[in-house]
C-alpha atoms as a PDB file:
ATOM      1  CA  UNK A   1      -3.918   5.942  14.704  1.00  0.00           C
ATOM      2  CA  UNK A   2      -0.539   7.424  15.493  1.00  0.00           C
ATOM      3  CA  UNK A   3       2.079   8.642  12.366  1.00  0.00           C
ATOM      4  CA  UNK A   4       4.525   5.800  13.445  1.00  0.00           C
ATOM      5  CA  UNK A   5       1.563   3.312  13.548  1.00  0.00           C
ATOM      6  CA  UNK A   6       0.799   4.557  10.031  1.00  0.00           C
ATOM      7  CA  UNK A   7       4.097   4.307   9.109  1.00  0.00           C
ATOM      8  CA  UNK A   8       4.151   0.455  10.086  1.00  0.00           C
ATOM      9  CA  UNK A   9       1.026  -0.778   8.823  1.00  0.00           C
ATOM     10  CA  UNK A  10       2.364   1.192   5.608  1.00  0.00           C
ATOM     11  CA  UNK A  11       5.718  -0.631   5.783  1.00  0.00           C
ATOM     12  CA  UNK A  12       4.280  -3.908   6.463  1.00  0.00           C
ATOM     13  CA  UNK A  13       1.035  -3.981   3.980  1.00  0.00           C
ATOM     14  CA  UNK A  14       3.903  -2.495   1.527  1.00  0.00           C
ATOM     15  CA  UNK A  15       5.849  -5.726   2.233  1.00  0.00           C
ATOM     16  CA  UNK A  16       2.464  -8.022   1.968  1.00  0.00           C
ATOM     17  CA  UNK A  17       1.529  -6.244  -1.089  1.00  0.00           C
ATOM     18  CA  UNK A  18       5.073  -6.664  -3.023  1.00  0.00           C
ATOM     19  CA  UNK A  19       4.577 -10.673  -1.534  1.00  0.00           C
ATOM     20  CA  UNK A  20       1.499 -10.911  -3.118  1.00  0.00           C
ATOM     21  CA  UNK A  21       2.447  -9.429  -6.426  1.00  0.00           C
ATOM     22  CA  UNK A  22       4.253 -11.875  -8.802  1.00  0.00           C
ATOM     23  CA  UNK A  23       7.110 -10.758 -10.834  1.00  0.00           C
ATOM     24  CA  UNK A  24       9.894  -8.417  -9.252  1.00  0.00           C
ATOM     25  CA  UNK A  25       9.142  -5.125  -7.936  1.00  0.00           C
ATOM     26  CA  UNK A  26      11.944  -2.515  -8.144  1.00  0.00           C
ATOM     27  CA  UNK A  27      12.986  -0.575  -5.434  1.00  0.00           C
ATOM     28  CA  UNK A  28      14.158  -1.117  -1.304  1.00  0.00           C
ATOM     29  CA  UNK A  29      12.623  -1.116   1.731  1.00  0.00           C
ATOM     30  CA  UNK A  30      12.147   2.572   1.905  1.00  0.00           C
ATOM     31  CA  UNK A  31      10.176   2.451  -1.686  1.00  0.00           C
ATOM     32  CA  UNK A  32       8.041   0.019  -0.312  1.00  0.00           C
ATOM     33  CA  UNK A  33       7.354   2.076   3.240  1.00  0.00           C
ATOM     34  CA  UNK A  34       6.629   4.949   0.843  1.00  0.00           C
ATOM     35  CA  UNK A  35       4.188   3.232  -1.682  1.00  0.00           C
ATOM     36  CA  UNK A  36       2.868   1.188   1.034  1.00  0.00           C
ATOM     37  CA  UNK A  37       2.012   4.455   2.959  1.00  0.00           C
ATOM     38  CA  UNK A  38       0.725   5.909  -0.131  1.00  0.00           C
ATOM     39  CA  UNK A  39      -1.312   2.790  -0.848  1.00  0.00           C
ATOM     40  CA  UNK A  40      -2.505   2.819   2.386  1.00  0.00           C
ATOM     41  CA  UNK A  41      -3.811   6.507   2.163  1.00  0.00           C
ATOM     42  CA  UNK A  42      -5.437   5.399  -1.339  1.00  0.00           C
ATOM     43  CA  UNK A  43      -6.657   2.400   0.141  1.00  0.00           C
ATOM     44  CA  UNK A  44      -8.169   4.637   3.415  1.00  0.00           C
ATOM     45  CA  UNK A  45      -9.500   7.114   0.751  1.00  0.00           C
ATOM     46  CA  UNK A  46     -11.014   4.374  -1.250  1.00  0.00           C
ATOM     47  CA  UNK A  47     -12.853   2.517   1.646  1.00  0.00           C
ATOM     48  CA  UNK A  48     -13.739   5.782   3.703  1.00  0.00           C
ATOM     49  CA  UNK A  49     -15.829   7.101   0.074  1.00  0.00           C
ATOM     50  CA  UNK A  50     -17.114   3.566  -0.870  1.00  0.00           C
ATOM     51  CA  UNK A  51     -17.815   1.947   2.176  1.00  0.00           C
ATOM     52  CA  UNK A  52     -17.558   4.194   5.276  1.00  0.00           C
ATOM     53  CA  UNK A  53     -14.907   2.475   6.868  1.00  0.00           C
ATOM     54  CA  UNK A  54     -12.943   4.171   9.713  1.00  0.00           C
ATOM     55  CA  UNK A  55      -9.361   3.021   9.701  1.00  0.00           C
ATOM     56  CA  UNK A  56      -8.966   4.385  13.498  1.00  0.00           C
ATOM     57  CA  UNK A  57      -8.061   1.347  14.547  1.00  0.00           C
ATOM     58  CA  UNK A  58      -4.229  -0.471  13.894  1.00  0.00           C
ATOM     59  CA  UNK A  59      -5.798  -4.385  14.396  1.00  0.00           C
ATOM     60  CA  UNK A  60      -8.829  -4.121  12.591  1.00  0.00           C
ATOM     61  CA  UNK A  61      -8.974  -6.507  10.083  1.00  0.00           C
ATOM     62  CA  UNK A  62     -10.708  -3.803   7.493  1.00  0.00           C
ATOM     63  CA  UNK A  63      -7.812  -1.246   8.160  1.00  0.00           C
ATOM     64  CA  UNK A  64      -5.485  -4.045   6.808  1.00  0.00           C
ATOM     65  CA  UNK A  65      -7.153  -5.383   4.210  1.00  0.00           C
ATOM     66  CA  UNK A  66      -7.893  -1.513   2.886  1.00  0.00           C
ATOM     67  CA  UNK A  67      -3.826  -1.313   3.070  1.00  0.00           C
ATOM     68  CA  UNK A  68      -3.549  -4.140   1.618  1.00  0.00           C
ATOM     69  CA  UNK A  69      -5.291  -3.701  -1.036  1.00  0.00           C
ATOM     70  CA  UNK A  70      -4.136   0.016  -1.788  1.00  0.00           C
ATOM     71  CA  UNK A  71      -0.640  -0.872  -1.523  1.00  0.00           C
ATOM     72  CA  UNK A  72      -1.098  -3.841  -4.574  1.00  0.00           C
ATOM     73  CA  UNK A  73      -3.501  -0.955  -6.667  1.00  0.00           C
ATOM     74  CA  UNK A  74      -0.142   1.396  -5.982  1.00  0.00           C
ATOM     75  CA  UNK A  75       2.832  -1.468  -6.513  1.00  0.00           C
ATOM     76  CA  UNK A  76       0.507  -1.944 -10.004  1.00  0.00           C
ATOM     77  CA  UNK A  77       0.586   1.171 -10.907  1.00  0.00           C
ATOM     78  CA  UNK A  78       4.479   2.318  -9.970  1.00  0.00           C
ATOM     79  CA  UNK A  79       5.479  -0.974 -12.251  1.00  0.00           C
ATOM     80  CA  UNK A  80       3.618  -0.190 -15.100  1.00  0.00           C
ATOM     81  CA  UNK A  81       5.638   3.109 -14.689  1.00  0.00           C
ATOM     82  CA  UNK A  82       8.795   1.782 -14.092  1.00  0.00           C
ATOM     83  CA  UNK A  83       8.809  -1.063 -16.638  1.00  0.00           C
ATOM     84  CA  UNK A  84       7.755   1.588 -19.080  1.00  0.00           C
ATOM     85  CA  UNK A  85      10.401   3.667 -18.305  1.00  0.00           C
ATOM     86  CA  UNK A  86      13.248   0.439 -18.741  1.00  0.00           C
ATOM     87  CA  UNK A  87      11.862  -0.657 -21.941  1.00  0.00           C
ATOM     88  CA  UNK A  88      11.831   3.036 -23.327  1.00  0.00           C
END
């Protein structure tokens, strides 16, 4: 997959992710490209170590869901952070 196809499944499994997610999630659109790119590395880490999945591919269906599901593991973590960091 090409960087600027990274980039958009990052943007847009970012955007699914914060969708999915109740509550509000701090931050703009480029805070959810990055943790949505860094949730879809951790998501492509996960799957490629667990389940040998090759996320080669922009349409497959386990590339997305892997995204997907990093991004949410990611959006979890940065708002335990940040709501942390408000209350303190």
């Amino acid at each position: 997959m090409s960087f600027l196809g990274f980039l958009l499944l990052g943007l847009i499994a970012g955007a699914i992710a914060k969708a999915i997610l109740p509550g509000k999630q701090g931050g703009g659109w480029f805070v959810t490209l990055l943790l949505g790119v860094v949730g879809a590395l951790l998501g492509g880490w996960i799957g490629g170590a667990l389940f040998g999945v090759n996320l080669q591919e922009f349409f497959s269906l386990a590339t997305w869901a892997l995204a997907i599901g990093g991004s949410i593991i990611v959006l979890l973590i940065y708002g335990a952070i940040v709501g942390r960091r408000k209350t303190a």
